[in-house]
Protein backbone atom coordinates (compact mmCIF):
# COMPACT_ATOMS: atom_id res chain seq x y z
CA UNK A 1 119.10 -84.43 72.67
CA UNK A 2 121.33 -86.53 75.08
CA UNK A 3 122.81 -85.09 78.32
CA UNK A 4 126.11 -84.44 76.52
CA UNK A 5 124.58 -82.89 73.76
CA UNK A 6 123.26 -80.34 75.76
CA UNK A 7 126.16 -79.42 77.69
CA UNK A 8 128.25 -79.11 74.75
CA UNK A 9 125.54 -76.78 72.93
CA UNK A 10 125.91 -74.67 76.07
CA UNK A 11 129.51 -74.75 76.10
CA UNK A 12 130.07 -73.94 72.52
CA UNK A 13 126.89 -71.52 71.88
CA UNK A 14 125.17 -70.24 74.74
CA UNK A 15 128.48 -69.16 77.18
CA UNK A 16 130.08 -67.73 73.97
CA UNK A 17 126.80 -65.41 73.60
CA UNK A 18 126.72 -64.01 77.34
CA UNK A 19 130.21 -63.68 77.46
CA UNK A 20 129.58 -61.01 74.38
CA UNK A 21 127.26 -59.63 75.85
CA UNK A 22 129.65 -56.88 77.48
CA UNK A 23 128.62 -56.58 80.72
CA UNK A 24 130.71 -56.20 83.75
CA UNK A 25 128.96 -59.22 85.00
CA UNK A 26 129.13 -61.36 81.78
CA UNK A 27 131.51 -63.73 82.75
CA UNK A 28 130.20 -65.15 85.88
CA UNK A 29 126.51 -65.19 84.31
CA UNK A 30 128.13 -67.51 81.53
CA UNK A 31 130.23 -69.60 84.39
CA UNK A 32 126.67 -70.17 86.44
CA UNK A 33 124.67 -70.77 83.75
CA UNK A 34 127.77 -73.52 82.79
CA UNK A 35 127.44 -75.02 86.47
CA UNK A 36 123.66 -75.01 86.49
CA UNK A 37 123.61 -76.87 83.14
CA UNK A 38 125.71 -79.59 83.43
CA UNK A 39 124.55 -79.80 87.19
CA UNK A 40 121.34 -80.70 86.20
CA UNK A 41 122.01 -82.65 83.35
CA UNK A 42 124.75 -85.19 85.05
CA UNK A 43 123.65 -88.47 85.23
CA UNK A 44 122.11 -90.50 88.15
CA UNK A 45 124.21 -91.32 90.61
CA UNK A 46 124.45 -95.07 91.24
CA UNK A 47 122.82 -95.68 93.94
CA UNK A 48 120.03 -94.16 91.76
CA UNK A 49 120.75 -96.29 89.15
CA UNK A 50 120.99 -99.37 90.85
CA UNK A 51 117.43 -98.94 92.92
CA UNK A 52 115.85 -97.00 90.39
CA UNK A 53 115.30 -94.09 91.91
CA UNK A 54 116.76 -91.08 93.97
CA UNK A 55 114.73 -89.39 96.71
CA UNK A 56 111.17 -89.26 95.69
CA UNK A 57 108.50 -86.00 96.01
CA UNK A 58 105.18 -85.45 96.31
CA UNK A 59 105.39 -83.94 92.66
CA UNK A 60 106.81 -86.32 90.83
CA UNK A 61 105.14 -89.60 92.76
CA UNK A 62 102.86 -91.74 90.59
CA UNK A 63 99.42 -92.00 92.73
CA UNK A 64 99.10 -94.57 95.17
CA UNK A 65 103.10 -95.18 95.07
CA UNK A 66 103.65 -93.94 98.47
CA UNK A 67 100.96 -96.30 99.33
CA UNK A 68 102.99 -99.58 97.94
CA UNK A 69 106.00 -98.12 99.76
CA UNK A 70 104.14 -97.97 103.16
CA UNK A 71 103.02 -100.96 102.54
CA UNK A 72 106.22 -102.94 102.58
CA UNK A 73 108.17 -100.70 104.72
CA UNK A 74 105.40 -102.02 107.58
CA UNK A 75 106.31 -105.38 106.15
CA UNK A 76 109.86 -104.48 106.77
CA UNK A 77 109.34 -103.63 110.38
CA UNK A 78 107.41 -106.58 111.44
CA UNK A 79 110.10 -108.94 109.60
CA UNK A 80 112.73 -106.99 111.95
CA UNK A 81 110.46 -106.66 114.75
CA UNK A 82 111.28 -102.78 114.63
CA UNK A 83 107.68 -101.75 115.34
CA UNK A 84 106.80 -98.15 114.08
CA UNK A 85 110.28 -96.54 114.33
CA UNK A 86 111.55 -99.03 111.82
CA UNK A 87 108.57 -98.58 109.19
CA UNK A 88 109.43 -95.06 109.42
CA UNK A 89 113.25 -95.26 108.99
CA UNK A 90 112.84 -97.62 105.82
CA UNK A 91 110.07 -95.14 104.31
CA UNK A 92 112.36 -92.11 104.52
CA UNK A 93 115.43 -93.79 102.99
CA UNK A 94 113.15 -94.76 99.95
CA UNK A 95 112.80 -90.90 99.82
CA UNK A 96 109.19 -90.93 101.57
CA UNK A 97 109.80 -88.97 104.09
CA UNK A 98 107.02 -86.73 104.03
CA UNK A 99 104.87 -90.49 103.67
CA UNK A 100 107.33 -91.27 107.27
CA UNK A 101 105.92 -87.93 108.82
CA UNK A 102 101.85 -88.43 108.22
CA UNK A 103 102.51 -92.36 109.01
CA UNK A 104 103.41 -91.30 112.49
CA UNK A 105 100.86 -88.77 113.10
CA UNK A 106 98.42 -91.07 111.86
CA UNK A 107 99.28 -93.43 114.46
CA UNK A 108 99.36 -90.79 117.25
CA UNK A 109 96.20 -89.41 116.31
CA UNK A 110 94.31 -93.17 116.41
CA UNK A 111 95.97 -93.76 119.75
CA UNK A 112 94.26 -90.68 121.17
CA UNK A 113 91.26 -91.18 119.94
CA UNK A 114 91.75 -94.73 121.26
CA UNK A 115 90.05 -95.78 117.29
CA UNK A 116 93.39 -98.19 116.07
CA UNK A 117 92.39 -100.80 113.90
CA UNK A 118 93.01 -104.32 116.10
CA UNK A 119 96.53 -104.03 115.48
CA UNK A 120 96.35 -102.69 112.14
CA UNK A 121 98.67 -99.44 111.15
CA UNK A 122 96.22 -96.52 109.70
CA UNK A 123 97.01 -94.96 106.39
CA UNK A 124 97.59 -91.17 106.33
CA UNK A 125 94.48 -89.84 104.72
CA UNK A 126 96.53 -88.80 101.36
CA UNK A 127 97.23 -92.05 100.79
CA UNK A 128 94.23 -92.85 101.42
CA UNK A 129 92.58 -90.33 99.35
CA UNK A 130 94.99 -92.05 96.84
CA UNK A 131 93.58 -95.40 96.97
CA UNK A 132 90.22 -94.69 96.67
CA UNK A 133 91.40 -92.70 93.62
CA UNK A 134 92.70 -95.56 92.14
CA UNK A 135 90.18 -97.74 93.04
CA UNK A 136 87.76 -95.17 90.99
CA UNK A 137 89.33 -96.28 88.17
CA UNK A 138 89.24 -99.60 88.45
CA UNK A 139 85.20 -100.41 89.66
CA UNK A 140 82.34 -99.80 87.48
CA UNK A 141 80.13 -97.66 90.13
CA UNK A 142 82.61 -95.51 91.07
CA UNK A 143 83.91 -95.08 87.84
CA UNK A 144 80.34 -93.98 86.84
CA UNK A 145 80.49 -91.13 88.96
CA UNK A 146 77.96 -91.27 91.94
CA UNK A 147 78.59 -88.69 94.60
CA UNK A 148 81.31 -89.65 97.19
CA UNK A 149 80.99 -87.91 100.32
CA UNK A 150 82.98 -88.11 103.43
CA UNK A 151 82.31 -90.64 106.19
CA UNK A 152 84.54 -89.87 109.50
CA UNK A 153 82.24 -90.69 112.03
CA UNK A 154 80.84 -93.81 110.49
CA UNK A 155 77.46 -93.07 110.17
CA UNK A 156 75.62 -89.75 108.09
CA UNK A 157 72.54 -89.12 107.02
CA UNK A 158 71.74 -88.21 103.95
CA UNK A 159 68.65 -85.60 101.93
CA UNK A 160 66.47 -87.54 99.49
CA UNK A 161 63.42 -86.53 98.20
CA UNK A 162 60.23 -88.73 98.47
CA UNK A 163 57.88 -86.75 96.67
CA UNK A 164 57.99 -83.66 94.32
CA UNK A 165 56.10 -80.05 94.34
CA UNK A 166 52.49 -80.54 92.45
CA UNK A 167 51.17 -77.36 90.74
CA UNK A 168 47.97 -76.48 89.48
CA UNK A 169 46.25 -73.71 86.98
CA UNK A 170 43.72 -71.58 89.13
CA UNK A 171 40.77 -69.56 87.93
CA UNK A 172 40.22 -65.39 88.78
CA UNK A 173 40.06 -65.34 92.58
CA UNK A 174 40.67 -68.72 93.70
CA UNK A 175 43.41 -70.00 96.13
CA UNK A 176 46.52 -71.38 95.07
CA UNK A 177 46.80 -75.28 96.20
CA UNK A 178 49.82 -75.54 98.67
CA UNK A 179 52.26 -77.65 97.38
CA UNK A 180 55.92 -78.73 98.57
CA UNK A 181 58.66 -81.50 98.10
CA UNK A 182 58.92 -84.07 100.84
CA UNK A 183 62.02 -84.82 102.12
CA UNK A 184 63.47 -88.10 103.91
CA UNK A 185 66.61 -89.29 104.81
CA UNK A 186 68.89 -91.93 103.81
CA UNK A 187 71.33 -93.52 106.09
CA UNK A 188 74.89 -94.38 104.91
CA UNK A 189 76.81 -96.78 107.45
CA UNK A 190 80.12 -97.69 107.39
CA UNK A 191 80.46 -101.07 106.51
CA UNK A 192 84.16 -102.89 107.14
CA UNK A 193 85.56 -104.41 103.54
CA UNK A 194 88.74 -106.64 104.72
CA UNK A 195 90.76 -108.40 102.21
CA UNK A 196 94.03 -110.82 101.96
CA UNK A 197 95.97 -110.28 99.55
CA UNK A 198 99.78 -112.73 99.55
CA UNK A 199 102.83 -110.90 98.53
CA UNK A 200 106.54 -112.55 97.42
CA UNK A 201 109.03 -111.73 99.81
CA UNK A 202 111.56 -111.40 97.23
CA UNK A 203 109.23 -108.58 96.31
CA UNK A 204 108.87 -106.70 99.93
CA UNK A 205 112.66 -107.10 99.97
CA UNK A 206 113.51 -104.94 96.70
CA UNK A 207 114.08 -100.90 96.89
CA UNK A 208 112.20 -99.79 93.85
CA UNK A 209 109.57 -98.19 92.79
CA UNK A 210 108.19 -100.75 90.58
CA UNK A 211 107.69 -103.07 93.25
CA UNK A 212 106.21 -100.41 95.20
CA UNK A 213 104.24 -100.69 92.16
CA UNK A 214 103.27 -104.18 92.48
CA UNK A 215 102.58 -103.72 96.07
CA UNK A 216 99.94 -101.23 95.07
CA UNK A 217 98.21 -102.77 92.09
CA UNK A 218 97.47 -106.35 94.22
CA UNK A 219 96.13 -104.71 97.18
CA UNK A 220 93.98 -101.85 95.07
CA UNK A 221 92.63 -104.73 92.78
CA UNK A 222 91.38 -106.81 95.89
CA UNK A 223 89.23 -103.96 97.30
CA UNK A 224 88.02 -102.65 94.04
CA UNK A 225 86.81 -106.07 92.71
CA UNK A 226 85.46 -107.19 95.92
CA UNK A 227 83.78 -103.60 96.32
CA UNK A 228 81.89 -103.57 92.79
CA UNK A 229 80.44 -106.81 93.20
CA UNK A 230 78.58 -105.52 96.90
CA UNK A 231 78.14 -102.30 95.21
CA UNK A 232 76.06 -104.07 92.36
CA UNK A 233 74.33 -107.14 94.20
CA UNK A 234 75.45 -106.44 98.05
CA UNK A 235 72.09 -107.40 99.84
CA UNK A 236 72.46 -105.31 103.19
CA UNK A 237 72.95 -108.33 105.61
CA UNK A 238 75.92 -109.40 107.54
CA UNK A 239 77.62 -106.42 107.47
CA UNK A 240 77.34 -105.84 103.54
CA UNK A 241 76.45 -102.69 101.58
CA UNK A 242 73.13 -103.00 99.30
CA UNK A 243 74.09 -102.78 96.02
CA UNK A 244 71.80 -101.75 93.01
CA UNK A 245 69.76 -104.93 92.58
CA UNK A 246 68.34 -104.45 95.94
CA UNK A 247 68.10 -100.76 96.06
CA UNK A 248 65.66 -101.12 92.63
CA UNK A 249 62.06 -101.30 93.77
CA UNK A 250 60.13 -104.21 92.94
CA UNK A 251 58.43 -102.06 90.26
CA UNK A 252 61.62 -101.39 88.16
CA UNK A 253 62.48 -104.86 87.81
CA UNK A 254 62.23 -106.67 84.41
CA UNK A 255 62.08 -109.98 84.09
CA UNK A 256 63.71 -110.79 80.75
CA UNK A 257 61.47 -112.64 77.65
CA UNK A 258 62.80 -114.97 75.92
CA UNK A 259 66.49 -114.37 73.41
CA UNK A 260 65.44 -112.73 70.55
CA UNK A 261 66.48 -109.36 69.22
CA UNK A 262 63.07 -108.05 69.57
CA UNK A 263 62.46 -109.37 73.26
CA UNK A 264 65.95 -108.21 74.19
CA UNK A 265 64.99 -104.73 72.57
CA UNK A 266 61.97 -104.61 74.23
CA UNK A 267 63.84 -105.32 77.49
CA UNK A 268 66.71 -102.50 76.74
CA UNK A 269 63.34 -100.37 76.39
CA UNK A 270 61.42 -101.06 79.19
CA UNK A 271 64.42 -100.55 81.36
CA UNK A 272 64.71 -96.70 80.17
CA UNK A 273 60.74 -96.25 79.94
CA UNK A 274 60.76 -97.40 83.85
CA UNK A 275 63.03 -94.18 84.78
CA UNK A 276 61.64 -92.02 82.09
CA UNK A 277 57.91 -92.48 84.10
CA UNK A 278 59.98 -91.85 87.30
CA UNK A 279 61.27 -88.44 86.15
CA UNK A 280 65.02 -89.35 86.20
CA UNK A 281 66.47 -86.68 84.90
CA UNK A 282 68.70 -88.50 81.87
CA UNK A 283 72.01 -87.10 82.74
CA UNK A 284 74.13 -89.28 82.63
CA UNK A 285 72.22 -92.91 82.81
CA UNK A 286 75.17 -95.94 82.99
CA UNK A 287 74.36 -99.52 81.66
CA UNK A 288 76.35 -102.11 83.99
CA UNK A 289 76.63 -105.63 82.28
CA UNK A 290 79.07 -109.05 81.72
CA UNK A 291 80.91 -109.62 79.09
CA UNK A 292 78.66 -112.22 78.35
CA UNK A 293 76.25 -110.02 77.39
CA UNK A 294 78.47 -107.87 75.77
CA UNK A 295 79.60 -110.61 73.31
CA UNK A 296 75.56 -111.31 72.68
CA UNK A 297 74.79 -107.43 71.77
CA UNK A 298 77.85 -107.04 69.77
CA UNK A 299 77.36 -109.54 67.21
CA UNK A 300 73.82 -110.10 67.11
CA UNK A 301 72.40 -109.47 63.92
CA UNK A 302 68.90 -109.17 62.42
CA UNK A 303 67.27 -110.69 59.46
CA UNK A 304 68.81 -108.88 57.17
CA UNK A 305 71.99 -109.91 58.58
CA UNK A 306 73.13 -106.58 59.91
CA UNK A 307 74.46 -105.68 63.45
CA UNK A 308 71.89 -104.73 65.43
CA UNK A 309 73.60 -102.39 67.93
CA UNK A 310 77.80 -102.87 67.09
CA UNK A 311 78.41 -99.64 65.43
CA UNK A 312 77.06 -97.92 68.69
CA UNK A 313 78.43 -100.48 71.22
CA UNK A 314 81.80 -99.46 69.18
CA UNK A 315 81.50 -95.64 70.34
CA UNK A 316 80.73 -96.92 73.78
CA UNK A 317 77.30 -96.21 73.85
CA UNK A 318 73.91 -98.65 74.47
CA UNK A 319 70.57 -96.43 73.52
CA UNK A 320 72.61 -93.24 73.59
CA UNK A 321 73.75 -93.91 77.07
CA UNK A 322 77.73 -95.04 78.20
CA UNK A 323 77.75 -98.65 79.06
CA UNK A 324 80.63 -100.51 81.63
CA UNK A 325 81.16 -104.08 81.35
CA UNK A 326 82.73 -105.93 84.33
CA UNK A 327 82.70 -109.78 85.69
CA UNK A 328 81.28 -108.24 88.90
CA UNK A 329 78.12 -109.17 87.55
CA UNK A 330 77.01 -112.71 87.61
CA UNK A 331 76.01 -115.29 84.45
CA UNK A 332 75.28 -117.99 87.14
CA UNK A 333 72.18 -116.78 89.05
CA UNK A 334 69.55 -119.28 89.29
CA UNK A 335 66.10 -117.89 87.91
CA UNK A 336 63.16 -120.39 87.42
CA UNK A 337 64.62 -123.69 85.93
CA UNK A 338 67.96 -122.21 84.45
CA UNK A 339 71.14 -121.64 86.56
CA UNK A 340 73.16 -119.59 83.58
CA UNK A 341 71.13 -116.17 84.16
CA UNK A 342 72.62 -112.94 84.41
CA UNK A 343 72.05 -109.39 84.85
CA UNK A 344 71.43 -105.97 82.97
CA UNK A 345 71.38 -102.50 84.93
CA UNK A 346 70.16 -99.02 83.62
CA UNK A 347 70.77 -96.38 86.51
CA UNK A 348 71.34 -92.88 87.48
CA UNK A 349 75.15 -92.08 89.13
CA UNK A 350 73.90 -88.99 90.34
CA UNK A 351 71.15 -90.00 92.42
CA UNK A 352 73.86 -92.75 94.20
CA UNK A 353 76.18 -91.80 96.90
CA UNK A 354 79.45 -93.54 98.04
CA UNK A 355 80.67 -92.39 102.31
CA UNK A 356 84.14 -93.30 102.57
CA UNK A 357 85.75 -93.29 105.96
CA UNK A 358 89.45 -92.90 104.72
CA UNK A 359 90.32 -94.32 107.44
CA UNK A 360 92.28 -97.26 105.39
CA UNK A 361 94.25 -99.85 107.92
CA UNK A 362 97.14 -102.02 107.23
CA UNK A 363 98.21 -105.14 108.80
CA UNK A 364 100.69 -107.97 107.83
CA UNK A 365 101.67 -110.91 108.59
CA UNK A 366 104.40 -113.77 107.77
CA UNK A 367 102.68 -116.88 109.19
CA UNK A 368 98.87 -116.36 108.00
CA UNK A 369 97.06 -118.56 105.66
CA UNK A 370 94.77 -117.58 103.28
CA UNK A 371 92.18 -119.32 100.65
CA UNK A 372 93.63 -119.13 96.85
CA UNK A 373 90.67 -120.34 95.60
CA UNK A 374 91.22 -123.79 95.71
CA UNK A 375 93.13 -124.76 98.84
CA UNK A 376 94.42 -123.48 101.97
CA UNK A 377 97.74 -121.86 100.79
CA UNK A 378 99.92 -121.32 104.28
CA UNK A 379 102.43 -117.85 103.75
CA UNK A 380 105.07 -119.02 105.59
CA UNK A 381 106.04 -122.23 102.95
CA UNK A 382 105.31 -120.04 99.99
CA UNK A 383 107.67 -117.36 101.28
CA UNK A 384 104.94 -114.75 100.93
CA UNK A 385 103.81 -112.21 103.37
CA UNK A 386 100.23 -111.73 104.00
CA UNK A 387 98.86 -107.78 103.15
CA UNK A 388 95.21 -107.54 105.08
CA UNK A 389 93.45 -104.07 104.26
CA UNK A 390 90.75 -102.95 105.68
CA UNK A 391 88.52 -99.90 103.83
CA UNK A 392 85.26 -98.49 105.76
CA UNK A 393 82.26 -97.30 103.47
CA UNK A 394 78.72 -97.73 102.32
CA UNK A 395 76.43 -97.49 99.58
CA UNK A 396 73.04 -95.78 99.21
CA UNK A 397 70.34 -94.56 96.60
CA UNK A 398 68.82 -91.18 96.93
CA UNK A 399 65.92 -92.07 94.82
CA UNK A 400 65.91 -95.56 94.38
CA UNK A 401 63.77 -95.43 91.64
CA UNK A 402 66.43 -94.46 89.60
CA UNK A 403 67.54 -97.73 88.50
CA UNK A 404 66.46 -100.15 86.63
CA UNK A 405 67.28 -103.62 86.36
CA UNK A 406 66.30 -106.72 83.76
CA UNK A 407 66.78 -110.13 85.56
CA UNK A 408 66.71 -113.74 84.15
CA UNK A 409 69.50 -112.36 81.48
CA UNK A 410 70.11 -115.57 79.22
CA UNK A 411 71.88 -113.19 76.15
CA UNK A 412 74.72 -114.65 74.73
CA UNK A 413 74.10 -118.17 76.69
């Protein structure tokens, strides 16, 4: 029903039925419930209509939009040299005001505690929040659902068990054997993740939400793929988390036979049997592989000529377990004589934990340089603006021997 469809079925049907009503007050119900109508039906004014939006709420805000908006309104401000005040006055006539407020007390509140980020602007921790949200969905190990805890101090430790209760059967009078779990602790450190990421400045200059958008999808991209990768094969050194391959003890590594189906099934099998003899409880286990090997399992067929594992790959399972595929994990490692190996992991999410700080920064600049890849690409020729974003968190196993991982991965090759 268009706007002036409704406003004429009020008109003609509604207002005629109040008004018969008989009611002393029957009139002006039918002359509000006129106003109210075509009130909220009117178009968009055109300011709206030009920009795309009127003022936006809390409510109705896609996640992580307020986020985009921040974003370039700090661009803004450094572009006009405005500082803070500026970056607040563009954010509330985008209709983030309430974004405006928690920017500046965010700032106050680092000042205090004298804990700014080397010139960088702090998020407010709903943004934040927002990010990481986003981010979830986006990474493989988040998206598997370890436990996320906060990190605000930088450092906490966290319960793990080393060993479990025993028990025993006893005969008529004899003592019961004292037995209890043994408890350790890991240690989850905030580690600094800093990326570049170059925006147009034909972009930071529009007033809408879809390059607010934009804004948000680059930067959340940058720290989600850079965060899976040290989340899966981050070795603990120079300020790095350690990811899964070097939380697995030397004891739940497989080294991978041969390609054949029956080696590679024997490999799928060994990685389970390893946390089956480690009492993992089989929750819910997460395969983590390329798309390399992917492409192998899904069209490998046996002797018969059948798909070996495709119509359960299809429903998004490996061995009765979800499996994520992602690029994070490399078909280059060099193992023995071959330099095209890859990967396979078998693990349980909930004995992993993720401590975020939330304390997200944001810095920009118009004159930085950054590495495309290729070449040094410098931001001021490119008219582009230079995002930096720096996220604080760390990655631990409670029970290490909770995953599994096959190495020397030639599938597919």
């Amino acid at each position: 029903m268009t706007r002036q469809e409704l406003i004429d079925l009020v008109k003609t049907i509604t207002v005629p039925l109040i008004k018969e009503s008989g009611t002393a007050q029957a009139a002006d119900v039918a002359d509000l419930v006129r106003q109210h109508v075509e009130k909220a039906a009117a178009p968009p004014s055109w300011a709206a209509q030009l920009f795309g939006r009127g003022q936006s709420t809390t409510e109705s805000r896609a996640k992580g939009l307020g986020f985009g908006g921040l974003v370039r309104a700090i661009a803004m401000s450094k572009r006009e040299g405005s500082g803070l005040t500026g970056a607040m006055k563009h954010l509330s006539s985008w209709g983030y005001k309430d974004i405006a407020d928690g920017f500046a007390n965010a700032q106050e509140k680092a000042l205090a505690a004298s804990s700014a980020t080397a010139g960088g602007y702090l998020v407010p921790v709903e943004q934040s929040a927002e990010v990481i949200e986003l981010r979830r969905a986006q990474t493989v190990i988040r998206a598997s659902g370890p436990r996320e805890v906060p990190l605000p101090s930088g450092t906490l430790q966290v319960p793990k068990i080393t060993s479990g209760a025993t028990g025993a059967y006893i005969g008529e009078n004899t003592n019961i054997t004292k037995s209890q779990q043994a408890f350790g602790n890991v240690s989850l450190t905030a580690k600094k993740l800093a990326v570049l990421t170059p925006i147009s400045n034909d972009l930071i200059r529009q007033s809408s939400p879809q390059a607010d958008a934009v804004v948000r999808d680059d930067i959340v991209r940058s720290l989600a793929v850079t965060e899976d990768a040290n989340f899966l094969r981050g070795d603990g050194t120079n300020g790095t988390p350690k990811g899964l391959r070097y939380w697995a003890p030397a004891g739940n590594l497989i080294a991978a036979a041969s390609v054949s189906l029956a080696n590679v099934a024997t490999d799928l099998g060994s990685a389970m049997v390893n946390l089956m003899n480690n009492n993992v409880a089989p929750g819910n286990w997460t395969w983590i592989f390329a798309p390399r090997i992917w492409k192998y399992l899904y069209t490998v067929q046996n002797t018969n000529g059948f798909y070996a594992f495709r119509d359960e790959l299809s429903t998004g399972k490996l061995w009765g377990f979800p499996f994520k595929v992602t690029t994070s994990v490399p078909i280059t490692l060099t193992v023995g004589a071959n330099a095209d190996c890859s990967e396979v992991y078998l693990f349980s999410p909930n004995d992993m934990v993720i401590g975020d700080n939330l304390s997200l920064s944001i810095d920009v600049s118009m004159d930085a340089a950054y590495h495309d890849g290729s070449s040094v690409v410098a931001a001021f020729s490119q008219d582009q603006t230079v995002i930096r974003a720096i996220a604080e968190h760390d990655f631990a196993a409670r029970y290490a021997e909770a995953i599994s991982v096959i190495t020397g991965v030639r599938w597919g090759v």
